[in-house]
C-alpha atoms as a PDB file:
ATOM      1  CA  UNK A   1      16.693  -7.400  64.659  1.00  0.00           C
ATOM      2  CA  UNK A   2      15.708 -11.084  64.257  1.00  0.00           C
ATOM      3  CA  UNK A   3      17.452 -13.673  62.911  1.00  0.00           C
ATOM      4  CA  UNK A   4      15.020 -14.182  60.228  1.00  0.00           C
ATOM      5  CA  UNK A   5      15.112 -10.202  59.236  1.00  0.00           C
ATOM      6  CA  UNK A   6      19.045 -10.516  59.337  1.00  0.00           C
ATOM      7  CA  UNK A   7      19.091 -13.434  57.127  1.00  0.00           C
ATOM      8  CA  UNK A   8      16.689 -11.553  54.182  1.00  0.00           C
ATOM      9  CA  UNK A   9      18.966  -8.674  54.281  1.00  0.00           C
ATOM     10  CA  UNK A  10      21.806 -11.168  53.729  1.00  0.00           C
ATOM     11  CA  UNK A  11      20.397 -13.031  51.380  1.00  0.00           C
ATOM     12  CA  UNK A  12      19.422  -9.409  48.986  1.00  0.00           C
ATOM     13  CA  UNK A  13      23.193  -8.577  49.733  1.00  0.00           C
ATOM     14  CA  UNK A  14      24.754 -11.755  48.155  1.00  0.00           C
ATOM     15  CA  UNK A  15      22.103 -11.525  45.227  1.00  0.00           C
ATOM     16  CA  UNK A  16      23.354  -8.053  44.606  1.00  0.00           C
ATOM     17  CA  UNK A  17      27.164  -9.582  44.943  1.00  0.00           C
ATOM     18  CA  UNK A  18      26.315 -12.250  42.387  1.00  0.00           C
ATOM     19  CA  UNK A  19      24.744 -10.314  40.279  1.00  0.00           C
ATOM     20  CA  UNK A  20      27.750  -7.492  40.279  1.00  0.00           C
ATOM     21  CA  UNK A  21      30.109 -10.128  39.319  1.00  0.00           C
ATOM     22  CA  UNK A  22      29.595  -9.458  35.379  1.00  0.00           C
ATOM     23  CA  UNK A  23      30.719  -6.149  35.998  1.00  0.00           C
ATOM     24  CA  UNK A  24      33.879  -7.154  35.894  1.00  0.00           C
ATOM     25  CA  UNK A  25      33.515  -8.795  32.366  1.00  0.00           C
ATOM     26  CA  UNK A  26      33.726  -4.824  31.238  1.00  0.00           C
ATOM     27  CA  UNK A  27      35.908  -3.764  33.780  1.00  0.00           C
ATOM     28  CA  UNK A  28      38.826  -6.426  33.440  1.00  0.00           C
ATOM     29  CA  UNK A  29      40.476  -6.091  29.910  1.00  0.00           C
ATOM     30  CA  UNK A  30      41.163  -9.991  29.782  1.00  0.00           C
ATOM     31  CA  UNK A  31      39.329 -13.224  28.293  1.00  0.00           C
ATOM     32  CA  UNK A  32      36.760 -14.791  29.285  1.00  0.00           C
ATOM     33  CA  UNK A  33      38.706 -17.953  30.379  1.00  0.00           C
ATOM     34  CA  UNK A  34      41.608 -15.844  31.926  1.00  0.00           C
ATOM     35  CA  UNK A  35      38.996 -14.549  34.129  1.00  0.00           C
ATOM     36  CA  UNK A  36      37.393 -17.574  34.894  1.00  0.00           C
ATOM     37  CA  UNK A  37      40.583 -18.940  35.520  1.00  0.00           C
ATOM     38  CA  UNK A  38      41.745 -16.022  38.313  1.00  0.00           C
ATOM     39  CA  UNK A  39      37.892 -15.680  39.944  1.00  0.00           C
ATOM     40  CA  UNK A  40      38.314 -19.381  40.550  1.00  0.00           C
ATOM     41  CA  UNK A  41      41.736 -19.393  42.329  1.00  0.00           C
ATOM     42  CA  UNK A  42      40.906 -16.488  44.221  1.00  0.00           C
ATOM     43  CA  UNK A  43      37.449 -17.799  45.381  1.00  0.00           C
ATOM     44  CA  UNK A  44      38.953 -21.228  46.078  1.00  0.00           C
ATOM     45  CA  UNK A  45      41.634 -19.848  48.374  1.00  0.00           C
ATOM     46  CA  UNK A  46      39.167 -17.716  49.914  1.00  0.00           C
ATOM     47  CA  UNK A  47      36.380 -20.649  50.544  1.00  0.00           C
ATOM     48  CA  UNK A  48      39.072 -23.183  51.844  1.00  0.00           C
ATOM     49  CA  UNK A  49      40.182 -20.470  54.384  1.00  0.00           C
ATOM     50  CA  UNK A  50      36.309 -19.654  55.334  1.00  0.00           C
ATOM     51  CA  UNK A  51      35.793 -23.118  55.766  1.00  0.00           C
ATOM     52  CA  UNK A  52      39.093 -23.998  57.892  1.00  0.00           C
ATOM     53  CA  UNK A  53      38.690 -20.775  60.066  1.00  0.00           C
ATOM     54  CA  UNK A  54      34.910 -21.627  60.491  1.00  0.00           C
ATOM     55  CA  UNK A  55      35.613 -25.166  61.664  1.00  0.00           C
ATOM     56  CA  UNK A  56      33.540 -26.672  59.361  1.00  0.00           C
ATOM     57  CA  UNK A  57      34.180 -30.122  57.572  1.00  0.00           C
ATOM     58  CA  UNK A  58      36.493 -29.869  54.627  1.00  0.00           C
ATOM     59  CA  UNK A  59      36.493 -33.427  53.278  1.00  0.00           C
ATOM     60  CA  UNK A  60      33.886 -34.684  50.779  1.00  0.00           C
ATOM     61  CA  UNK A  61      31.882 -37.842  52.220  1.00  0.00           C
ATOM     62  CA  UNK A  62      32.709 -40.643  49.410  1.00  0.00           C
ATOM     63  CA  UNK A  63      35.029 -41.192  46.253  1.00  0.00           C
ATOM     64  CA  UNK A  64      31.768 -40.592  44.767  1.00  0.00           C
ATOM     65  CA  UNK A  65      31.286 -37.353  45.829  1.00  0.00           C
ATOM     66  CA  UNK A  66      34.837 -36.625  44.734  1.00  0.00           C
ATOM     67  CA  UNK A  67      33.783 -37.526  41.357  1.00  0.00           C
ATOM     68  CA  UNK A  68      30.714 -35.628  41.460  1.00  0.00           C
ATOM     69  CA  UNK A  69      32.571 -32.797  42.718  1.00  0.00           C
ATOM     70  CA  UNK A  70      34.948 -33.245  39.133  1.00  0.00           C
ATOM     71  CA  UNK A  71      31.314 -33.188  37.332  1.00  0.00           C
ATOM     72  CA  UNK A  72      30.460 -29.997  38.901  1.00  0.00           C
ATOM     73  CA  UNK A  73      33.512 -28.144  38.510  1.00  0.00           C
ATOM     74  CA  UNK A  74      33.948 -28.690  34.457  1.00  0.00           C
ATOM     75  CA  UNK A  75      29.870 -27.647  33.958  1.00  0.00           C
ATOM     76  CA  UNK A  76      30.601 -24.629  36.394  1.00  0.00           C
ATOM     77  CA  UNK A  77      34.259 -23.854  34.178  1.00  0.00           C
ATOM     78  CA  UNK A  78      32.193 -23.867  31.307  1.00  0.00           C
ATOM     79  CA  UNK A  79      28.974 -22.192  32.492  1.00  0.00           C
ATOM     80  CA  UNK A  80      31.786 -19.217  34.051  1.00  0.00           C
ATOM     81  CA  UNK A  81      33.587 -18.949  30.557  1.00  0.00           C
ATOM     82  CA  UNK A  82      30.252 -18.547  28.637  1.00  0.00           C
ATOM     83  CA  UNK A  83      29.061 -16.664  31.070  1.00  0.00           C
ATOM     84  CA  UNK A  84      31.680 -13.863  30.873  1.00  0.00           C
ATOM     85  CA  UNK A  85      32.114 -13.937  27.162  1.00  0.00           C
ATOM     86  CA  UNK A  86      28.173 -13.846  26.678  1.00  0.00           C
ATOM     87  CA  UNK A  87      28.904 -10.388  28.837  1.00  0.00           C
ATOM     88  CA  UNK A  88      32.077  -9.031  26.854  1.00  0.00           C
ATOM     89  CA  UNK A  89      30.008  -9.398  23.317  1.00  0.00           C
ATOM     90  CA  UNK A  90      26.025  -8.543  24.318  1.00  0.00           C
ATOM     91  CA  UNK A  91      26.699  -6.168  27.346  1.00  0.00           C
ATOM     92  CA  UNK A  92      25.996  -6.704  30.722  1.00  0.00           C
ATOM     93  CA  UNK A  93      22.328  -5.775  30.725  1.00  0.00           C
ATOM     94  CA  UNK A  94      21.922  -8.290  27.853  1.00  0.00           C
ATOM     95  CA  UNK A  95      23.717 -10.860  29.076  1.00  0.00           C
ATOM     96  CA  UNK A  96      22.267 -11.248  32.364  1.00  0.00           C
ATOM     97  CA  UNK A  97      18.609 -11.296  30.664  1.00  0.00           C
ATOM     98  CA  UNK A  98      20.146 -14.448  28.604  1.00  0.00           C
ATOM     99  CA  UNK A  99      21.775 -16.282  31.282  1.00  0.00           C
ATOM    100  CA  UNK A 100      18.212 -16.056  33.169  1.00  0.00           C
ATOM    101  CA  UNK A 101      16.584 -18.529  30.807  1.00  0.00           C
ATOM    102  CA  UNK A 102      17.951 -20.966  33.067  1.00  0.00           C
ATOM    103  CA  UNK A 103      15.168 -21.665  35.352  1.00  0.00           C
ATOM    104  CA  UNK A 104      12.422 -22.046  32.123  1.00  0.00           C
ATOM    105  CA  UNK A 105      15.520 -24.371  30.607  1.00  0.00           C
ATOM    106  CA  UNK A 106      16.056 -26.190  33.834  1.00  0.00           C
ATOM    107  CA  UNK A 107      12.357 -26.790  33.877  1.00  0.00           C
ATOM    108  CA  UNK A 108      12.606 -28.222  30.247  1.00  0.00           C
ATOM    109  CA  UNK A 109      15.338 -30.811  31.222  1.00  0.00           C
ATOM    110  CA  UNK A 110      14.300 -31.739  34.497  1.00  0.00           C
ATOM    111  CA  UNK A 111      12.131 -34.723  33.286  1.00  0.00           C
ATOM    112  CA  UNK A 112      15.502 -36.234  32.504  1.00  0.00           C
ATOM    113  CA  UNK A 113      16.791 -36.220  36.118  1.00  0.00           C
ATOM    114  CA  UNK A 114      13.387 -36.606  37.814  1.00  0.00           C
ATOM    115  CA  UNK A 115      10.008 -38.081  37.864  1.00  0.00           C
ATOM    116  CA  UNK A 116       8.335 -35.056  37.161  1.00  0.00           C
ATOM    117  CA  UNK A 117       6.122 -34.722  33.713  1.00  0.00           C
ATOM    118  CA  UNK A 118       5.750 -31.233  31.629  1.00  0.00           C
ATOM    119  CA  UNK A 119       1.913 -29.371  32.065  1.00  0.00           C
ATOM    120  CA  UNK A 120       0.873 -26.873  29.559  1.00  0.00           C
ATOM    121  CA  UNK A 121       1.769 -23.897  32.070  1.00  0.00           C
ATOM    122  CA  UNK A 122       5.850 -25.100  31.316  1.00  0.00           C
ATOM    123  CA  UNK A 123       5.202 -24.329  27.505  1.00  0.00           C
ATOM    124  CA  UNK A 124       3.623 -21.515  27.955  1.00  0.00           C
ATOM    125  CA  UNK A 125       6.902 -20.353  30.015  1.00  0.00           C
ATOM    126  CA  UNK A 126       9.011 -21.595  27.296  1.00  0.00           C
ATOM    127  CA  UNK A 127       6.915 -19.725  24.784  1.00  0.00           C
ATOM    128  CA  UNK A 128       7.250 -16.371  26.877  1.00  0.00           C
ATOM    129  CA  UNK A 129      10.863 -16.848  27.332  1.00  0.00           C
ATOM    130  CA  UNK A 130      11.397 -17.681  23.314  1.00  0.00           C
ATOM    131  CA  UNK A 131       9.477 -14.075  22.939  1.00  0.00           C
ATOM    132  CA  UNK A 132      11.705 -12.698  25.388  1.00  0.00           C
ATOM    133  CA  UNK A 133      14.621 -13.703  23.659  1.00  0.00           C
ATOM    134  CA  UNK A 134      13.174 -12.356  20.137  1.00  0.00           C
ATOM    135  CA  UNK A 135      13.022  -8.898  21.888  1.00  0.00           C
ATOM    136  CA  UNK A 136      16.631  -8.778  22.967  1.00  0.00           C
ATOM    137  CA  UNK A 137      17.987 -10.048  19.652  1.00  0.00           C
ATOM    138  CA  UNK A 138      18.655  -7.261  17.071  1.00  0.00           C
ATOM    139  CA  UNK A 139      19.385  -9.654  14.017  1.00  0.00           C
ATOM    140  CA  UNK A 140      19.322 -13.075  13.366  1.00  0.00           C
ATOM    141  CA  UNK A 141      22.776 -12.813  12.251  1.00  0.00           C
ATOM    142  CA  UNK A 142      25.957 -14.365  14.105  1.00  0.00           C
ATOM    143  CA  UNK A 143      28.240 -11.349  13.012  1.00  0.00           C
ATOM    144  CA  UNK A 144      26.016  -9.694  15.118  1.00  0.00           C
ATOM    145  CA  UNK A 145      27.865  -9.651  18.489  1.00  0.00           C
ATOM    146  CA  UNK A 146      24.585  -8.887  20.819  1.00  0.00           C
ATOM    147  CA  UNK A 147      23.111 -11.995  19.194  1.00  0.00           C
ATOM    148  CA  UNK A 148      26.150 -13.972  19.346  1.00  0.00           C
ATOM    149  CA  UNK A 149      26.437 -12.563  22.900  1.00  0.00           C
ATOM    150  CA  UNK A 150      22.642 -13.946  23.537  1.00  0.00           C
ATOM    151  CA  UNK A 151      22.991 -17.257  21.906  1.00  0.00           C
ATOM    152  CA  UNK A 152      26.484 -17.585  24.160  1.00  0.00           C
ATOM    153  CA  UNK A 153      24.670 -16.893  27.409  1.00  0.00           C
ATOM    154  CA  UNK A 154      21.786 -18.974  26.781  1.00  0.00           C
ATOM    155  CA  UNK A 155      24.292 -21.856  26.341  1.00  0.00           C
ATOM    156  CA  UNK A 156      25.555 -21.019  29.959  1.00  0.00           C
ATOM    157  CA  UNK A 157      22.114 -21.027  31.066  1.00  0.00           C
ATOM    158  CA  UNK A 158      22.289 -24.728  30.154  1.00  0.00           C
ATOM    159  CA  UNK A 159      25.209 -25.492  31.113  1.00  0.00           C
ATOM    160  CA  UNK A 160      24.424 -23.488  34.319  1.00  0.00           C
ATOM    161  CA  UNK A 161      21.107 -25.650  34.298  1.00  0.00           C
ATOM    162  CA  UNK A 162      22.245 -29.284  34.104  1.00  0.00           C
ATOM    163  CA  UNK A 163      25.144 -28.072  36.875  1.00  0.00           C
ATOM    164  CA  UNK A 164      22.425 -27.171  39.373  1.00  0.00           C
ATOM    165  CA  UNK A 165      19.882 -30.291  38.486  1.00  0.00           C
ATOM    166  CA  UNK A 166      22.902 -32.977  38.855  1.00  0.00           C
ATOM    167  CA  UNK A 167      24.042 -30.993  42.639  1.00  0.00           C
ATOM    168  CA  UNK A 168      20.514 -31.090  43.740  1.00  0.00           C
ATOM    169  CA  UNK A 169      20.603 -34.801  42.803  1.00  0.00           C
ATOM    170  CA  UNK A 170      23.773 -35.922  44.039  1.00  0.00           C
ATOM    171  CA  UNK A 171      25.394 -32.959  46.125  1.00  0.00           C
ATOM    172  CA  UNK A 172      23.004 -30.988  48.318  1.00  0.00           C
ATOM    173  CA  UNK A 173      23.597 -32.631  51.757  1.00  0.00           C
ATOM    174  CA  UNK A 174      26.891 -30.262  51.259  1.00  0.00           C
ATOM    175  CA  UNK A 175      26.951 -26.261  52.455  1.00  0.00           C
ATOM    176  CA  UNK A 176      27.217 -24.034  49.786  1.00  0.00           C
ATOM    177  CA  UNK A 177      30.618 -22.869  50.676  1.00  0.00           C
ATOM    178  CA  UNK A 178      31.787 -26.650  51.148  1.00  0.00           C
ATOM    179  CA  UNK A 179      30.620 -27.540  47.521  1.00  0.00           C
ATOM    180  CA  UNK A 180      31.907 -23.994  45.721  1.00  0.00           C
ATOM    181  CA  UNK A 181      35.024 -24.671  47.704  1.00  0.00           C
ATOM    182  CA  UNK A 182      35.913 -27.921  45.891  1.00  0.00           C
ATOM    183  CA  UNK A 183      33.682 -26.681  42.827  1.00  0.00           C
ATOM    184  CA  UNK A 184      36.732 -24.072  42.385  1.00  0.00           C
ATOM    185  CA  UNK A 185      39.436 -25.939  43.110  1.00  0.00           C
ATOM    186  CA  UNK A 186      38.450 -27.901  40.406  1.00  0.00           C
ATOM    187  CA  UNK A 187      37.965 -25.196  37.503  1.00  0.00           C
ATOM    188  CA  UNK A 188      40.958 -23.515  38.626  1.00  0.00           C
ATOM    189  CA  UNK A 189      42.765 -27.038  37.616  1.00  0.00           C
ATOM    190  CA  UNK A 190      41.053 -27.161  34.584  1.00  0.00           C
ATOM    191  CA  UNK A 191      41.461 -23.877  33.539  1.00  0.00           C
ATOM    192  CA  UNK A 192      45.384 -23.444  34.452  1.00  0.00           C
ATOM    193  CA  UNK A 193      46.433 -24.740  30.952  1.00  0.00           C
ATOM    194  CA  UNK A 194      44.610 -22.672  28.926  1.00  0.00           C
ATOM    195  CA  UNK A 195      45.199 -19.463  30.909  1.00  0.00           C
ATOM    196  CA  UNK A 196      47.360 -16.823  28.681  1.00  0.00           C
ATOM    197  CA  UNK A 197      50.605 -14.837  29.361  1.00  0.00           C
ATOM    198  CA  UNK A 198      48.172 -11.723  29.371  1.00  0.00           C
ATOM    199  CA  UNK A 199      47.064 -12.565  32.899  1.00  0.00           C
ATOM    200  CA  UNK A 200      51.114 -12.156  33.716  1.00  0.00           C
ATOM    201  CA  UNK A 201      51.234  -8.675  32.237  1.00  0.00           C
ATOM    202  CA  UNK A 202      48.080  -7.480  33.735  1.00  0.00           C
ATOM    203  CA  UNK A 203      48.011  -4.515  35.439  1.00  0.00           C
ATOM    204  CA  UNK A 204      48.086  -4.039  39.511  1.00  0.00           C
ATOM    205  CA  UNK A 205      44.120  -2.630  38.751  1.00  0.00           C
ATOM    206  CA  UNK A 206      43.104  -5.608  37.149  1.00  0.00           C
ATOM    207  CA  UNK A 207      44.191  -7.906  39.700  1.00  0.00           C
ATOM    208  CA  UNK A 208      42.498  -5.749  42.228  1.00  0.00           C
ATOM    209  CA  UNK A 209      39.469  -6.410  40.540  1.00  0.00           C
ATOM    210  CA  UNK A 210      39.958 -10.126  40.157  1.00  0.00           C
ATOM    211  CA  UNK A 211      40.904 -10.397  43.760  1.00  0.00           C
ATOM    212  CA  UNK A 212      37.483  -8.487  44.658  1.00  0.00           C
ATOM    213  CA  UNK A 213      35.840 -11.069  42.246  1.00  0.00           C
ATOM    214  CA  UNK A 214      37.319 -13.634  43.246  1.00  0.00           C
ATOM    215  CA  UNK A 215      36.805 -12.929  47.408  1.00  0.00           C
ATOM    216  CA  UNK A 216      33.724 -10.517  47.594  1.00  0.00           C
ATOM    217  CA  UNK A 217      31.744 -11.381  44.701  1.00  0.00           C
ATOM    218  CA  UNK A 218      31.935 -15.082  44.546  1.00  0.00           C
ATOM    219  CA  UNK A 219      33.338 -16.822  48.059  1.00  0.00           C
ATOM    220  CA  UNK A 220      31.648 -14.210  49.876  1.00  0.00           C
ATOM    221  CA  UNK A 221      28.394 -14.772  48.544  1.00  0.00           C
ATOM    222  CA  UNK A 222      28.361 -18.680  48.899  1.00  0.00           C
ATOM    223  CA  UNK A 223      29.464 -18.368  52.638  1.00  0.00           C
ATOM    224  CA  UNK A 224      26.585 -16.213  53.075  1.00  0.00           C
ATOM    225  CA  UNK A 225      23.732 -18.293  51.675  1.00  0.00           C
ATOM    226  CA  UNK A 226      24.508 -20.932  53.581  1.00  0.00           C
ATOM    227  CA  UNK A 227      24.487 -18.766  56.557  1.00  0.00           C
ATOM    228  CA  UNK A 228      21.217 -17.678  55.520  1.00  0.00           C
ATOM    229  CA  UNK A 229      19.330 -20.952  54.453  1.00  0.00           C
ATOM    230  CA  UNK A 230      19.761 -21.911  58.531  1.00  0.00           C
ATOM    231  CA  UNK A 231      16.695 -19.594  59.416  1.00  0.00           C
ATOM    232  CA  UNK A 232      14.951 -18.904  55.643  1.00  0.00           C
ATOM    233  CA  UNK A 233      13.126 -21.536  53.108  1.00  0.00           C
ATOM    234  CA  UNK A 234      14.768 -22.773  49.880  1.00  0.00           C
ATOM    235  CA  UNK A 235      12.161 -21.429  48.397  1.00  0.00           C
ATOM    236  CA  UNK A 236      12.628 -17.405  49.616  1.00  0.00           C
ATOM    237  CA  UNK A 237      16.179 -17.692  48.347  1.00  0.00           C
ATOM    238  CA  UNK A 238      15.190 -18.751  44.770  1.00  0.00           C
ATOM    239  CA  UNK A 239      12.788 -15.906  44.350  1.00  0.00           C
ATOM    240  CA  UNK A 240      15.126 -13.083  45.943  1.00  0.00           C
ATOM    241  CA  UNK A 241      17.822 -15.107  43.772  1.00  0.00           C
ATOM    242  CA  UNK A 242      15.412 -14.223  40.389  1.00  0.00           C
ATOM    243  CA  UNK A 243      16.016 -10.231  41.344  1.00  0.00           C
ATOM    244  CA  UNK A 244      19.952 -11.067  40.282  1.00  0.00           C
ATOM    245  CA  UNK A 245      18.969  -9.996  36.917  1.00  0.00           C
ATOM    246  CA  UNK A 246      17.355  -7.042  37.900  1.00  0.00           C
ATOM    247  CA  UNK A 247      20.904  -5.776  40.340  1.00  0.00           C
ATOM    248  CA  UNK A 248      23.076  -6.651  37.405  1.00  0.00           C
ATOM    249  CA  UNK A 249      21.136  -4.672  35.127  1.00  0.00           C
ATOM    250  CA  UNK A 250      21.142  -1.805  37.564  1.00  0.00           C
ATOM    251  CA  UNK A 251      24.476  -1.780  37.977  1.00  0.00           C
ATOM    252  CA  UNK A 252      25.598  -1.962  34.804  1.00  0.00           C
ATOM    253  CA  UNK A 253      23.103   1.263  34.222  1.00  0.00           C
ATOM    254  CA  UNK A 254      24.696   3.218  37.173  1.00  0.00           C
ATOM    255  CA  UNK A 255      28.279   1.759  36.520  1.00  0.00           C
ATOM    256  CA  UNK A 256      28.906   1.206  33.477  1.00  0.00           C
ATOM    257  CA  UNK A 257      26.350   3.472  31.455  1.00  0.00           C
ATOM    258  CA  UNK A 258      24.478   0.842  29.911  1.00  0.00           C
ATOM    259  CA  UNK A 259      21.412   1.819  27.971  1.00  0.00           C
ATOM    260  CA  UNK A 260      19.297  -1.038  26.979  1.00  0.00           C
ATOM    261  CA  UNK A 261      16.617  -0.078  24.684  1.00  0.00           C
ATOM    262  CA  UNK A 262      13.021  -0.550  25.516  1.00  0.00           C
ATOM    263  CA  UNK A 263      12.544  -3.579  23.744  1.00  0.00           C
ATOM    264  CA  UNK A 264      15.525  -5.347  25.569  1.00  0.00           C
ATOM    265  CA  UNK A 265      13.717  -4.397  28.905  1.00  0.00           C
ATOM    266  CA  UNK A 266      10.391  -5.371  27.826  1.00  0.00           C
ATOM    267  CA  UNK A 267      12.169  -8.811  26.435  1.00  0.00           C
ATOM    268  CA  UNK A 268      13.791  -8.968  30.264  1.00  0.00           C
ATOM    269  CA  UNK A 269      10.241  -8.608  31.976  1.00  0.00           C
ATOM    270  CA  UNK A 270       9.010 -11.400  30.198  1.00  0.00           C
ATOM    271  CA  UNK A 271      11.879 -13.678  30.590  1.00  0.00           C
ATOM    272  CA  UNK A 272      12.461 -12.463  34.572  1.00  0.00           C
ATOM    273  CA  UNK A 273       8.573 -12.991  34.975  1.00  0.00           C
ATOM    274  CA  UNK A 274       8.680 -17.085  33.678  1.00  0.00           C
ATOM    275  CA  UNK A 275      11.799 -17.527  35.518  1.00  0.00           C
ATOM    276  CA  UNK A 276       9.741 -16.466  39.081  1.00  0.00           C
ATOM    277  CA  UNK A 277       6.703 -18.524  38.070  1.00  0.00           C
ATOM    278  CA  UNK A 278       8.776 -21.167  37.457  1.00  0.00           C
ATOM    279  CA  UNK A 279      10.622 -21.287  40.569  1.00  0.00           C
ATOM    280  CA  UNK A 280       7.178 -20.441  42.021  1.00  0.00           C
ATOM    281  CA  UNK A 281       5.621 -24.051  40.685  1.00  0.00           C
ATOM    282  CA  UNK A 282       8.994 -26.224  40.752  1.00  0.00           C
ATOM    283  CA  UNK A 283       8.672 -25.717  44.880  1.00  0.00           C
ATOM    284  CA  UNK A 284       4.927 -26.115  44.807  1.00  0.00           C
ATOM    285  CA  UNK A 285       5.531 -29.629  43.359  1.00  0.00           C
ATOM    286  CA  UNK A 286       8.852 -30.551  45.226  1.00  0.00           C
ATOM    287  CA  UNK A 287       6.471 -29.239  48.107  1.00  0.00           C
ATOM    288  CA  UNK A 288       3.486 -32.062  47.402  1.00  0.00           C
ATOM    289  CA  UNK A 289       6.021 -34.503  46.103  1.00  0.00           C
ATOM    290  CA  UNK A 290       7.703 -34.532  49.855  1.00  0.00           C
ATOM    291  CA  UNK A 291       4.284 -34.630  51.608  1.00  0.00           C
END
């Protein structure tokens, strides 16, 4: 098998890793920041040791990166905590669907960061994605936890949004596993005061399942795309990457016995579908921009 074929097979395994890690938003009985706070530990342990075993650089370039670095980590914190809670109160299968307005959001902000201007095809994105959104929302009201859950993972789609514009800016000429290494040394320092005695009486089970989390499901996958991105384009990787959705919705079905209704699927295919046309154009004009 060629390295290329290797590589594609990777890459579908650590989109199915990423995508199983709000599994464990069901099967942990913690908070979402007790979770966030473990997963981070474990993965930064995990990525130092990848890192140190693999040879590869440890040390950031600059102060500035260090700083940058500090930036990262708190959006990432944030973007984990909603991320998880977003699961606990709208379901997995919702959730995921939510989070997954990034790309059309990222789109929305980008003229911030960038010179790059908005064309009509970006609000007609925005305009499926609102739809999408309508469909997955039973009620307009907050003491409705599916759309609390909804509004709560749409916030970590921002969050998750501004976190990924900002490292392409300032932070790509690091590995994947380099910058998630010092990513998650810095949430689990942010999160270690407001982590709870509950994570103290948790059960030998539940720290299994943080330890898989924290190894498997998040260092692993990070060590593996930047194996991958040696012999595939950015560009493969962010359309695989808009399947994640899809896997976590799977597994939540197989796993967990999820049963999203019909209009929460067709509210998914709409959102899934702008978030692959949009990743789709945004390398089509960072294509002709670097030409």
């Amino acid at each position: 098998m060629d390295a290329v074929k290797k590589s594609l097979i990777s890459l579908h395994l650590t989109v199915v890793l990423l995508g199983g890690t709000a599994l464990f938003s069901r099967l942990v009985p913690l908070s979402a920041s007790d979770i966030t706070l473990v997963r981070s530990v474990f993965a930064c342990i995990a990525l130092f040791a990848f890192l140190k075993l693999a040879k590869n650089k440890i040390k950031l370039n600059s102060r500035k990166d260090y700083g940058v670095a500090l930036g990262l980590g708190l959006l990432m914190a944030l973007h984990w905590v909603t991320y998880f809670a977003a699961m606990q109160y709208a379901g997995v299968s919702v959730g995921m669907i939510a989070l997954f307005t990034f790309p059309v959001i990222t789109v929305l902000i980008e003229p911030f960061f960038e010179r790059v201007r908005l064309v009509w095809q970006d609000i007609l994105s925005t305009l499926t994605v609102i739809i999408g959104v309508y469909l997955i929302v039973p009620e307009t009201s907050l003491e409705n936890d599916i759309t609390l859950g909804v509004l709560i993972g749409i916030a970590s789609a921002i969050l998750y949004s501004f976190r990924n514009l900002i490292h392409r800016k300032h932070f790509k000429h690091y590995t994947g596993a380099q910058a998630m290494a010092w990513q998650t040394l810095v949430i689990s320092v942010l999160m270690l005061p407001v982590g709870s005695e509950a994570i103290a009486s948790a059960s030998t089970n539940s720290w299994l399942m943080l330890l898989l989390l924290g190894t498997v499901f998040t260092a692993l996958p990070h060590a593996l795309i930047a194996a991958s991105l040696r012999h595939l384009r950015a560009k493969t990787f962010s359309l695989i990457a808009c399947m994640q959705p899809l896997y976590g919705v799977f597994l939540a079905i197989i796993l967990l016995n999820e049963t999203p209704g019909w209009s929460a699927l067709v509210g998914g295919i709409l959102i899934t579908s702008a978030s692959v046309y949009e990743t789709l154009n945004t390398h089509k004009l960072h294509s002709s921009n670097d030409e």
